[in-house]
Protein backbone atom coordinates (compact mmCIF):
# COMPACT_ATOMS: atom_id res chain seq x y z
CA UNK A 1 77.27 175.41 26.39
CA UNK A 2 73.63 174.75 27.60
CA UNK A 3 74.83 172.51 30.05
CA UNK A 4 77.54 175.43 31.58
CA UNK A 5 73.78 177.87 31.14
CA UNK A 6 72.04 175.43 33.13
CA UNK A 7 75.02 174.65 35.84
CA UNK A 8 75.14 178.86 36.13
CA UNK A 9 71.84 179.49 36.47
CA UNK A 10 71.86 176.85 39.58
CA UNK A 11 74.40 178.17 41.25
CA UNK A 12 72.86 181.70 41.48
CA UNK A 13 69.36 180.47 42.28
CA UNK A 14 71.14 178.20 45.19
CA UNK A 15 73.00 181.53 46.48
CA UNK A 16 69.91 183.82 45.94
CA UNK A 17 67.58 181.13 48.03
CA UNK A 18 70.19 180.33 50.64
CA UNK A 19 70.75 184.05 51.52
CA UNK A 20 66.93 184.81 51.83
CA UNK A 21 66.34 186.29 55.70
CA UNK A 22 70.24 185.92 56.05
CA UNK A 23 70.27 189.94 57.29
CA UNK A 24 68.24 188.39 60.43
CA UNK A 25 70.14 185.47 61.26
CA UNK A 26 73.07 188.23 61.21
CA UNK A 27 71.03 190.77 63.19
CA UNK A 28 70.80 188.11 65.87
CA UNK A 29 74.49 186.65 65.83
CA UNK A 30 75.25 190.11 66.37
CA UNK A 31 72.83 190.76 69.00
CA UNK A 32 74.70 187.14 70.62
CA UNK A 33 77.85 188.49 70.28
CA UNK A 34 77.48 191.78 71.64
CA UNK A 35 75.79 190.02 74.83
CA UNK A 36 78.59 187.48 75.41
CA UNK A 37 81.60 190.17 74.99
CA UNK A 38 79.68 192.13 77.47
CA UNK A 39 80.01 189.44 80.39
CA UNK A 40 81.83 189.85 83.63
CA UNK A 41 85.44 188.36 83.19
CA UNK A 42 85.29 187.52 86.92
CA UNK A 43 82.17 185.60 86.08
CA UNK A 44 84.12 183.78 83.02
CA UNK A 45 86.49 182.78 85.56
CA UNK A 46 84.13 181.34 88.04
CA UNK A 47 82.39 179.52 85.22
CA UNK A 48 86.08 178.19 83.87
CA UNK A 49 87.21 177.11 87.44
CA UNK A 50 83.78 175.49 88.25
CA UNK A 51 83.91 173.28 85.17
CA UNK A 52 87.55 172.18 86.55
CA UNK A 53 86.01 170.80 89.67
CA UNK A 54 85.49 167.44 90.65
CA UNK A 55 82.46 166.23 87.89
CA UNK A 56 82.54 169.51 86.55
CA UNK A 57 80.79 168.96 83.44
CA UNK A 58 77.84 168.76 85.59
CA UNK A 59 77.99 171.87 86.60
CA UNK A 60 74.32 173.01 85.46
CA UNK A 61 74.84 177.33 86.66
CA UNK A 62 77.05 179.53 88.06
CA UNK A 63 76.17 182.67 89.82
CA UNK A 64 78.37 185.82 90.93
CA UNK A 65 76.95 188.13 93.42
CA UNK A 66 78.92 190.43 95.25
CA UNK A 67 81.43 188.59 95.74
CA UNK A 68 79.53 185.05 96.64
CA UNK A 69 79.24 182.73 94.54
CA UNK A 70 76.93 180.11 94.21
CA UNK A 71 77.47 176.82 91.61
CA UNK A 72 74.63 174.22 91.10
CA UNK A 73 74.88 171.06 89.77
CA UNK A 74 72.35 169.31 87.85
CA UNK A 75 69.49 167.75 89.08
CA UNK A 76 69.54 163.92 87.50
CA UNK A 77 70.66 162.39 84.62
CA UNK A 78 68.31 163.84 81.78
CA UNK A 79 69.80 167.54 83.07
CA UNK A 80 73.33 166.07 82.74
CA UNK A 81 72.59 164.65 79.01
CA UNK A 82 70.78 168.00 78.23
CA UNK A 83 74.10 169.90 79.12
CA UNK A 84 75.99 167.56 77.64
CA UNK A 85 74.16 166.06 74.66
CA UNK A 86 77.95 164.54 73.38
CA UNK A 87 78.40 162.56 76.07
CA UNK A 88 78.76 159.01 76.45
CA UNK A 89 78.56 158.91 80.26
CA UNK A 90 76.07 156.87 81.39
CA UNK A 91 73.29 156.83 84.06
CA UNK A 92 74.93 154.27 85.97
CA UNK A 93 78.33 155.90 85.27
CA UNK A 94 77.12 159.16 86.80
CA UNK A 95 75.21 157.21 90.26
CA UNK A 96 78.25 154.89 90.31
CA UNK A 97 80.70 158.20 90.65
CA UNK A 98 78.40 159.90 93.07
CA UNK A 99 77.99 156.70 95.21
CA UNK A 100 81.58 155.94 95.47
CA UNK A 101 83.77 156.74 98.82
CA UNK A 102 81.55 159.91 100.25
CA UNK A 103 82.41 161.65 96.56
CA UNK A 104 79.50 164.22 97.41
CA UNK A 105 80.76 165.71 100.37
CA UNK A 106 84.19 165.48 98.74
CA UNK A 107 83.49 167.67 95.68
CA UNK A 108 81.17 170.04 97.98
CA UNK A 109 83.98 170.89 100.66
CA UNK A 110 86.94 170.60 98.06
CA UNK A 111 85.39 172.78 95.43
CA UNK A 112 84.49 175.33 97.73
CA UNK A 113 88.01 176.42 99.05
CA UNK A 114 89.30 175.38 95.62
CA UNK A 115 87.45 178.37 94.23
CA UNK A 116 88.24 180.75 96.92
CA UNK A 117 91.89 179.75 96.74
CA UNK A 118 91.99 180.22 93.25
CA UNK A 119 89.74 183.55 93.15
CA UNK A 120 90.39 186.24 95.13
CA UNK A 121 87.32 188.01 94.29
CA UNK A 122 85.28 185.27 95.81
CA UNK A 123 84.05 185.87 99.65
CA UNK A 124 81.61 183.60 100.21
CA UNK A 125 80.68 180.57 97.90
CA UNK A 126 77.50 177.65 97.83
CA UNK A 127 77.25 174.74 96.15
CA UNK A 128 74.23 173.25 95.25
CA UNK A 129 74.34 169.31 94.21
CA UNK A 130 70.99 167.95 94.08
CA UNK A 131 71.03 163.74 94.33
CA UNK A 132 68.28 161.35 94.21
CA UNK A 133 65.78 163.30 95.98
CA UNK A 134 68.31 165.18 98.38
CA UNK A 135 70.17 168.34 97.87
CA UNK A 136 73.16 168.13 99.36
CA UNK A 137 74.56 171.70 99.78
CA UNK A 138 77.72 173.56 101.66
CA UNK A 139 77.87 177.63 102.44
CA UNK A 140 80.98 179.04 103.36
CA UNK A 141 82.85 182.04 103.69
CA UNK A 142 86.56 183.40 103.66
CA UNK A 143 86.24 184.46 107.02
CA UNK A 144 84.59 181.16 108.55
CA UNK A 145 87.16 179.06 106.59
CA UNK A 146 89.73 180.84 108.53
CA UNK A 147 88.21 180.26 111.63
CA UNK A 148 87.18 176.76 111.60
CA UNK A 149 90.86 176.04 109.77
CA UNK A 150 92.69 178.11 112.39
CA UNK A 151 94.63 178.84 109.27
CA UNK A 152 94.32 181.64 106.73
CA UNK A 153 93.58 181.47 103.27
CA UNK A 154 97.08 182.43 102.18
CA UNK A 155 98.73 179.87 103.94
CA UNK A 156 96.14 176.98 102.85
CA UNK A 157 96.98 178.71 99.41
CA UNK A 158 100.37 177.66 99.43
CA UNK A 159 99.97 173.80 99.69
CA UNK A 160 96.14 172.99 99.45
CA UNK A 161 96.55 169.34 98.99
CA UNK A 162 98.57 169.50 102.72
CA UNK A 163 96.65 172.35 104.38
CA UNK A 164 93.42 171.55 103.35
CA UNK A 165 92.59 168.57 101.60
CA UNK A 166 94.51 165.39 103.18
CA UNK A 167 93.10 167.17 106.82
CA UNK A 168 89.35 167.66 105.39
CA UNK A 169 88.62 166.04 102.34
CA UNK A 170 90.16 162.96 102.22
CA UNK A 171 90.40 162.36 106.64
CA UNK A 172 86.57 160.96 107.32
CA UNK A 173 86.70 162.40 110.90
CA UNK A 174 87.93 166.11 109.19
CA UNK A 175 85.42 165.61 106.26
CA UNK A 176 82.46 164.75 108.76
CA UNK A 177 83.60 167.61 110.87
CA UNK A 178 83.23 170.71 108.25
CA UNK A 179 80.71 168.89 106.69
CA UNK A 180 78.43 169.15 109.75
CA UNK A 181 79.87 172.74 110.34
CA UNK A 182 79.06 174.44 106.70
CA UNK A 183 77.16 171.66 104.93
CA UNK A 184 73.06 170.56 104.60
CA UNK A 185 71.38 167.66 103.49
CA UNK A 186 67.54 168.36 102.47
C-alpha cells in the first residue's frame, strides 16, 4: 500500500512540475497558429510549387509581391544543411549536381515558366541562385516570355516539355539564347 502511496504521489508531482509555465508555451502555439492560418494561399502555392523545382529543397525564400515573385536559393552548403538539418546530401553531392551539364541555367529558365505556367497569379518571377561566389539570377515576365517565345503562355501551357523546354532548356543554342536575354551572372 505504501508502495501504490509512493507511485501516486509521483505521478502527481511529475504532472504538477511538467505543466509549470505550460499556459505560455500555449499562449505562443496559439499566437503560431493564428499567424500561419493567416497566410496568403497564393503564397502557399508559390512556396509548394517552388519546392517542386529542380533542387527544390534548396529553396532558402519565397516572396509574393504583386504578382512577381521572387525565389532564392541558398547561399552554400551550411545554408542548405541549416534548411535541411535531416539531410544526408552531401557537399560534394550538392557542387557535383550544380556542376553537372549547365544544371544552373537549367533550373533558372525552367523554373521560371514552370511557375508562371502553373500560377496564373504570377506576372513576373526572379530567381536568385547564389554559387561559389556568383549569383546567378533570371527576371522575367509573362509578357516578355511571350515575346521572346513568339508563343503565348497558354499554348506553351499545353505541352511545356515541347513548347518550352526541349527548344530552351535542354537545346544549348536556345538555353544560351534566353539565358543572355533574361538572365545575370554577378
Amino acid at each position: 500500500m505504501k508502495n501504490i502511496n509512493r507511485i501516486l504521489a509521483v505521478v502527481v508531482l511529475s504532472i504538477s512540475l511538467f505543466s509549470c509555465g505550460n499556459s505560455k508555451n500555449e499562449t505562443e502555439n496559439t499566437e503560431i497558429v493564428e499567424k500561419s492560418v493567416s497566410k496568403d494561399p497564393n503564397l502557399e502555392k508559390l512556396e509548394t510549387e517552388s519546392s517542386r523545382l529542380r533542387a527544390g529543397g534548396s529553396v532558402k525564400s519565397v516572396e509574393l509581391n504583386n504578382g512577381k515573385a521572387t525565389i532564392s536559393y541558398v547561399k552554400d552548403f551550411a545554408e542548405y544543411k541549416e534548411l535541411n538539418p535531416q539531410s544526408g546530401l552531401t557537399e560534394s553531392d550538392l557542387d557535383a549536381y550544380w556542376e553537372s551539364g549547365n544544371a544552373i541555367e537549367k533550373a533558372l529558365i525552367e523554373g521560371s515558366v514552370k511557375i508562371m505556367s502553373k500560377l496564373d497569379y504570377i506576372n513576373s518571377i526572379k530567381i536568385i541562385l547564389p554559387y561559389k561566389n556568383k549569383t546567378y539570377s533570371i527576371d522575367v515576365s509573362k509578357t516578355e516570355l511571350e515575346k521572346f517565345t513568339n508563343s503565348n503562355l497558354n499554348n506553351i501551357k499545353e505541352n511545356l516539355e515541347k513548347n518550352f523546354s526541349d527548344l530552351y532548356v535542354y537545346n544549348d543554342e536556345g538555353r544560351n539564347e534566353f539565358f543572355k536575354k533574361f538572365g545575370e551572372i554577378k
